[in-house]
PDB file of N, CA and C in Angstrom:
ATOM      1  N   UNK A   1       0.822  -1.189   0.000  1.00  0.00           N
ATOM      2  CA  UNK A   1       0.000   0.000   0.000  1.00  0.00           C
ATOM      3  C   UNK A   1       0.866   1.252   0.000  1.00  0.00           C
ATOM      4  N   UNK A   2       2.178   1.263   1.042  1.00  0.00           N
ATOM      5  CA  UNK A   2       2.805   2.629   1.104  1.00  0.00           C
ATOM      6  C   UNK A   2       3.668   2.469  -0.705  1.00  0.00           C
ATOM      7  N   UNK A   3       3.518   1.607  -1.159  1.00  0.00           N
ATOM      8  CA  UNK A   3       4.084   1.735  -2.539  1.00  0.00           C
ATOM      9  C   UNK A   3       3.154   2.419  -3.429  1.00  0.00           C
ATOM     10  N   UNK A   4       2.282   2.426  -3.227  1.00  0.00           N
ATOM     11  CA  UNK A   4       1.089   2.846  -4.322  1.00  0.00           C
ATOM     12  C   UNK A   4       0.902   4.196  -3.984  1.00  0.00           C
ATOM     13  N   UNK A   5       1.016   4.432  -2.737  1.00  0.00           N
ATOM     14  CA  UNK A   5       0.948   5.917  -2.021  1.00  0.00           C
ATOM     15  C   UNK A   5       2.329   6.781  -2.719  1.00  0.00           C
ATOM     16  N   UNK A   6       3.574   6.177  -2.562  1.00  0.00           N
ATOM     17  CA  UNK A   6       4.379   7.174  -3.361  1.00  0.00           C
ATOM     18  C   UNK A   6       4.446   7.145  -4.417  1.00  0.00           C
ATOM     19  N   UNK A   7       4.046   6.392  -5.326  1.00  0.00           N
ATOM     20  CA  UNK A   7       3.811   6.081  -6.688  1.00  0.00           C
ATOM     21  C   UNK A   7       3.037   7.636  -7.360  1.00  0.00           C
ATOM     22  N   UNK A   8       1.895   7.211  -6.560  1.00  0.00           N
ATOM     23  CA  UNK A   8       1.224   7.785  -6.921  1.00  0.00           C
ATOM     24  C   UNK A   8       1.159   9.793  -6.423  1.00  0.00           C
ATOM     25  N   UNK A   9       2.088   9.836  -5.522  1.00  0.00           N
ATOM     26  CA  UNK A   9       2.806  10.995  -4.977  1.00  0.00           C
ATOM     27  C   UNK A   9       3.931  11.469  -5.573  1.00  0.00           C
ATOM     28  N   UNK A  10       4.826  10.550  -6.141  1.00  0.00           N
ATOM     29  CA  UNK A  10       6.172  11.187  -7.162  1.00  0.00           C
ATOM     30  C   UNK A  10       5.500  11.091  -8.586  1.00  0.00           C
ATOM     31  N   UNK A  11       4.635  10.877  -8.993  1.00  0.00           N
ATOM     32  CA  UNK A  11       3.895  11.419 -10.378  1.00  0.00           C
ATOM     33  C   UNK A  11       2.785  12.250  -9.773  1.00  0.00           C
ATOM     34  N   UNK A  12       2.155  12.714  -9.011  1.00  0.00           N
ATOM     35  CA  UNK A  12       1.362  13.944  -8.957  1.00  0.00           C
ATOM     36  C   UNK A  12       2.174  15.237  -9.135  1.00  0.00           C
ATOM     37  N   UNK A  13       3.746  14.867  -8.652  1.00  0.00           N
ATOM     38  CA  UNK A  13       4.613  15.889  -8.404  1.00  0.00           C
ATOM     39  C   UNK A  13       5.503  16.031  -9.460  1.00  0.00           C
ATOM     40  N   UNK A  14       5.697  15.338 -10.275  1.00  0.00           N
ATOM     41  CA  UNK A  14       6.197  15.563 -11.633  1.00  0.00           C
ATOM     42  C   UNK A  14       5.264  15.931 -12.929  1.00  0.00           C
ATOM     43  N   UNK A  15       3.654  15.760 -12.674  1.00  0.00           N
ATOM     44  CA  UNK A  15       2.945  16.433 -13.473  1.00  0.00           C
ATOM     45  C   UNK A  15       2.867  17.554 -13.206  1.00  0.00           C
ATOM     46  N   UNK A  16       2.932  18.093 -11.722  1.00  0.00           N
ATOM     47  CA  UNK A  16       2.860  19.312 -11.577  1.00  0.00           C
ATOM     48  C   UNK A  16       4.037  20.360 -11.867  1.00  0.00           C
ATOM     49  N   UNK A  17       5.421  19.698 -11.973  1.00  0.00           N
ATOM     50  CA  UNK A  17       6.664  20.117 -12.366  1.00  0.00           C
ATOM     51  C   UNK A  17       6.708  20.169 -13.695  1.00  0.00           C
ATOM     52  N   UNK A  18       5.882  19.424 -14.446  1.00  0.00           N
ATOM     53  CA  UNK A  18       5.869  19.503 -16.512  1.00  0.00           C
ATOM     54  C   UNK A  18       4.879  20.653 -16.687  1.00  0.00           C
ATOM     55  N   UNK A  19       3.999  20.688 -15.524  1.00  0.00           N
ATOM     56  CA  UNK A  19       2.959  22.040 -16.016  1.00  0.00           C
ATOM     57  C   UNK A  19       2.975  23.023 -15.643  1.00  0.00           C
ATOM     58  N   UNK A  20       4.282  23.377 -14.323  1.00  0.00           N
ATOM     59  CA  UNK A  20       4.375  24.869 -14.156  1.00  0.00           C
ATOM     60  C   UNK A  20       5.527  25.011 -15.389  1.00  0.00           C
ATOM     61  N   UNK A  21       6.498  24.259 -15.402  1.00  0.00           N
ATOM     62  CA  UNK A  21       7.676  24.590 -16.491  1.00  0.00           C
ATOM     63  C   UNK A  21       7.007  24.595 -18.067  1.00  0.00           C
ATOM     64  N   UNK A  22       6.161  24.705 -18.163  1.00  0.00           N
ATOM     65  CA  UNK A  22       5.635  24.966 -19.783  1.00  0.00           C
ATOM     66  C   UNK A  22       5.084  26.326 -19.811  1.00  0.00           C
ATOM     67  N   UNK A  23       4.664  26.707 -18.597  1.00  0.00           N
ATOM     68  CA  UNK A  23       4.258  27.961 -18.169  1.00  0.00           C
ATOM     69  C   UNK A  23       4.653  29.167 -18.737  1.00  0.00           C
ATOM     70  N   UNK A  24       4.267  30.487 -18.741  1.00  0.00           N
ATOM     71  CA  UNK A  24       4.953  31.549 -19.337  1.00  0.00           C
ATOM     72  C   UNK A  24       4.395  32.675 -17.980  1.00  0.00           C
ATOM     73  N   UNK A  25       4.930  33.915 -17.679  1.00  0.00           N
ATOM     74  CA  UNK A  25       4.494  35.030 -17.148  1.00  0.00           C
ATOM     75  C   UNK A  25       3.871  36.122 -17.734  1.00  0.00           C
ATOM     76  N   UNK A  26       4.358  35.948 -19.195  1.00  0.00           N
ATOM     77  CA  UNK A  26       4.417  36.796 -20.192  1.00  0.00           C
ATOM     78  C   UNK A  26       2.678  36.779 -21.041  1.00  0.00           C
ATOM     79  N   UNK A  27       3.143  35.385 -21.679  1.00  0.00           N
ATOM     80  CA  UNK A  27       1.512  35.060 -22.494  1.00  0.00           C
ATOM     81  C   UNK A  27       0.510  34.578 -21.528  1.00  0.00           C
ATOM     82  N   UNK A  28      -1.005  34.682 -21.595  1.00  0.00           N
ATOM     83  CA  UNK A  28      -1.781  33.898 -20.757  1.00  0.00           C
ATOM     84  C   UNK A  28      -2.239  32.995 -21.985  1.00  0.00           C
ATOM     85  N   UNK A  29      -2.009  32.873 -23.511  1.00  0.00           N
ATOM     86  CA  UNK A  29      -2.240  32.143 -24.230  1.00  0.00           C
ATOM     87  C   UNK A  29      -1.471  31.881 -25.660  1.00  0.00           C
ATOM     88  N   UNK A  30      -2.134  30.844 -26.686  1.00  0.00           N
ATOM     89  CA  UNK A  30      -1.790  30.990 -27.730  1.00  0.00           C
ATOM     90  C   UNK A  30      -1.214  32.593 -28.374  1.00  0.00           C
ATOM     91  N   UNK A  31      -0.192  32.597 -29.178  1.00  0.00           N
ATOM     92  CA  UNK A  31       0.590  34.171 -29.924  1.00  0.00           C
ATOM     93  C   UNK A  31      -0.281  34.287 -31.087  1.00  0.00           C
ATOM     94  N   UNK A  32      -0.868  35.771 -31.032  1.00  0.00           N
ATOM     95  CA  UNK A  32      -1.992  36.165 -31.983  1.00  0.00           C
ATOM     96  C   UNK A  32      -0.474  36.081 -33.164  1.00  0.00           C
ATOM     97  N   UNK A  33      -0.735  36.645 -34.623  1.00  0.00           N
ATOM     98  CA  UNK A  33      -0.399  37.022 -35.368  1.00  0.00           C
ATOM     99  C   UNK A  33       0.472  38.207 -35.322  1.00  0.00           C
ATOM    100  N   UNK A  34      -0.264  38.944 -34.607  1.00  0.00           N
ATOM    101  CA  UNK A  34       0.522  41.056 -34.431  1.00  0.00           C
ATOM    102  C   UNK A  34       1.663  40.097 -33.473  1.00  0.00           C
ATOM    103  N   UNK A  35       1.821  39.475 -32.436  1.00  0.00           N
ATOM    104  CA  UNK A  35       2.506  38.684 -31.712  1.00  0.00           C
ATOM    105  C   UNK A  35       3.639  38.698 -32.261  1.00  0.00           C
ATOM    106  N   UNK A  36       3.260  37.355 -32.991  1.00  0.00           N
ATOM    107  CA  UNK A  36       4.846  36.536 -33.548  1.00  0.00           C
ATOM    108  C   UNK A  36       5.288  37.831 -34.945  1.00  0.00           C
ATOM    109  N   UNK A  37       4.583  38.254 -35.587  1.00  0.00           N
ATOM    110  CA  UNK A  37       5.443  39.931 -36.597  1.00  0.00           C
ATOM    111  C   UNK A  37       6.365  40.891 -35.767  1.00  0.00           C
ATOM    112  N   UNK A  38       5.509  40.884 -33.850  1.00  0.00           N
ATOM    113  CA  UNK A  38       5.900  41.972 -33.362  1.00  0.00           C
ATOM    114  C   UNK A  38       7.706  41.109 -32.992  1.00  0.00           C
ATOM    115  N   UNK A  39       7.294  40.151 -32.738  1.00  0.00           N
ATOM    116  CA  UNK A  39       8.732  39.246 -32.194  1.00  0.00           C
ATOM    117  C   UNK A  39       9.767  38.964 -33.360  1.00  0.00           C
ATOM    118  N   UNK A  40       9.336  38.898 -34.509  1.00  0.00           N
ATOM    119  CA  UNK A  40      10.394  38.879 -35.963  1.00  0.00           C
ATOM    120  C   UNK A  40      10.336  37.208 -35.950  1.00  0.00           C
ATOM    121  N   UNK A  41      10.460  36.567 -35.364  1.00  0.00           N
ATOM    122  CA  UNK A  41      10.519  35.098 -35.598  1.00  0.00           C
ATOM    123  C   UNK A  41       9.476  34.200 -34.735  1.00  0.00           C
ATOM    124  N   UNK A  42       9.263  32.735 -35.528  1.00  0.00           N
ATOM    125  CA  UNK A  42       8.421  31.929 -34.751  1.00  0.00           C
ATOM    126  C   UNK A  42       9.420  30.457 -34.921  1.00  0.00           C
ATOM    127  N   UNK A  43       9.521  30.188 -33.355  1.00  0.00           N
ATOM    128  CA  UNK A  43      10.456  29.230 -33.357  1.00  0.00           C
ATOM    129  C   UNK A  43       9.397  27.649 -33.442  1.00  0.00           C
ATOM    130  N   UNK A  44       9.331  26.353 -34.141  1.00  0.00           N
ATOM    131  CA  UNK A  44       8.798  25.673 -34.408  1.00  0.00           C
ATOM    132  C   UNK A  44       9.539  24.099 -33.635  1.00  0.00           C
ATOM    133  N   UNK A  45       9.239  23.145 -33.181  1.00  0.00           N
ATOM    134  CA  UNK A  45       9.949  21.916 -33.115  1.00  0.00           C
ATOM    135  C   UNK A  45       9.156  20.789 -33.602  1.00  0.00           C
ATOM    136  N   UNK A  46      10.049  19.717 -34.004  1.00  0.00           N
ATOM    137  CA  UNK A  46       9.344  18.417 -34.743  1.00  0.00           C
ATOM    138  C   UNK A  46      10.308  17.403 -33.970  1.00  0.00           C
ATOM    139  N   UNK A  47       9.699  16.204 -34.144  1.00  0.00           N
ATOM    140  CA  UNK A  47      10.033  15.162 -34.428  1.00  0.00           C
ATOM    141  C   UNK A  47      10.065  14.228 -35.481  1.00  0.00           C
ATOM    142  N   UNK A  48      10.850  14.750 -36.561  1.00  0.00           N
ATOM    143  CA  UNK A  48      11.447  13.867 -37.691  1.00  0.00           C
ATOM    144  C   UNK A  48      11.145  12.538 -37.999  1.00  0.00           C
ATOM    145  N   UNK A  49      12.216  11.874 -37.063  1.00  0.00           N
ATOM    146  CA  UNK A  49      11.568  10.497 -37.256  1.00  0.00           C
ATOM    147  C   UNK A  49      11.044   9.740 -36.798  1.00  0.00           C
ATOM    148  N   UNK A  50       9.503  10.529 -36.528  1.00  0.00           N
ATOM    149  CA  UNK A  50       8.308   9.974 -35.919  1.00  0.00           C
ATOM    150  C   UNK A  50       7.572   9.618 -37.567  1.00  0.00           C
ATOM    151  N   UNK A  51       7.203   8.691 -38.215  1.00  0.00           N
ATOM    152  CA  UNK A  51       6.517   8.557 -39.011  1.00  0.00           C
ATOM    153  C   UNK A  51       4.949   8.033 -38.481  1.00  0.00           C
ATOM    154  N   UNK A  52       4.060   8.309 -39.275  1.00  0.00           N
ATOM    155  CA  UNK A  52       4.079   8.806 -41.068  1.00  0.00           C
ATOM    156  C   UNK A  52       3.486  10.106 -40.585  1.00  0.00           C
ATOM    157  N   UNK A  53       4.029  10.837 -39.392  1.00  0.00           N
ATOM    158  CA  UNK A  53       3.329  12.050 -39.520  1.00  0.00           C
ATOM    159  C   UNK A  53       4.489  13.293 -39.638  1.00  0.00           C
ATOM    160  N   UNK A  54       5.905  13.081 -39.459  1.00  0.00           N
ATOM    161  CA  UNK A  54       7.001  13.501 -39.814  1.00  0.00           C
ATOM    162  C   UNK A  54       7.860  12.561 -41.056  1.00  0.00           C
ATOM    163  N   UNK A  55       8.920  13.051 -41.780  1.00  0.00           N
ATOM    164  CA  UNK A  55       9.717  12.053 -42.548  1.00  0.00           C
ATOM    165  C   UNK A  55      10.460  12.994 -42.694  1.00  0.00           C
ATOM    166  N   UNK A  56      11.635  12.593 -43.194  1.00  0.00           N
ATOM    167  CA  UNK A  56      12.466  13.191 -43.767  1.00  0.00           C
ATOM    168  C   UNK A  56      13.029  12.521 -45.320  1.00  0.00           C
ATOM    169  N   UNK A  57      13.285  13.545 -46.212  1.00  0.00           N
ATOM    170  CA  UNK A  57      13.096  12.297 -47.345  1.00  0.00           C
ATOM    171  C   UNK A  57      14.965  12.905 -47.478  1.00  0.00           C
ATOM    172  N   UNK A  58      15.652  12.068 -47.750  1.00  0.00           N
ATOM    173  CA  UNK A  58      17.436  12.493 -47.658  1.00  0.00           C
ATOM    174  C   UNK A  58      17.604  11.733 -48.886  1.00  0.00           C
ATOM    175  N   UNK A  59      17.052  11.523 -49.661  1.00  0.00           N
ATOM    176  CA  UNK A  59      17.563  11.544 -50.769  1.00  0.00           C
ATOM    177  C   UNK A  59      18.201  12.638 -51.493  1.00  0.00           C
ATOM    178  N   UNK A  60      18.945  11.914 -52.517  1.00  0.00           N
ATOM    179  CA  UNK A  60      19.807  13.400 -53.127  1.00  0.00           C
ATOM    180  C   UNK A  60      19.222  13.493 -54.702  1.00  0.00           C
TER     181      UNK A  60
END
């Protein structure tokens, strides 16, 4: 039982550590448009070689 208790206590506390650190002070949401023009760039990330919803085709 005390296993299931911290189990379930060191993942309440690491969801709560993935969801303040995604956090911002700045935005309370999604970046309108005037936003990302006013900032000059929009930074993007992928995962490549996750298929079939990324690929990379390296052919030459």
């Amino acid at each position: 039982m005390l296993r299931k208790v911290c189990a379930v206590a060191v993942a309440s506390v690491l969801a709560a550590g993935c969801l303040t650190a995604c956090g911002s002070s700045k935005n309370t949401g999604p970046l309108t448009l005037d936003q990302i023009k006013e900032n000059g760039k929009l930074t993007v990330a992928t995962e490549a070689a996750y298929e079939p919803f990324e690929y990379m085709d390296v052919r030459s």
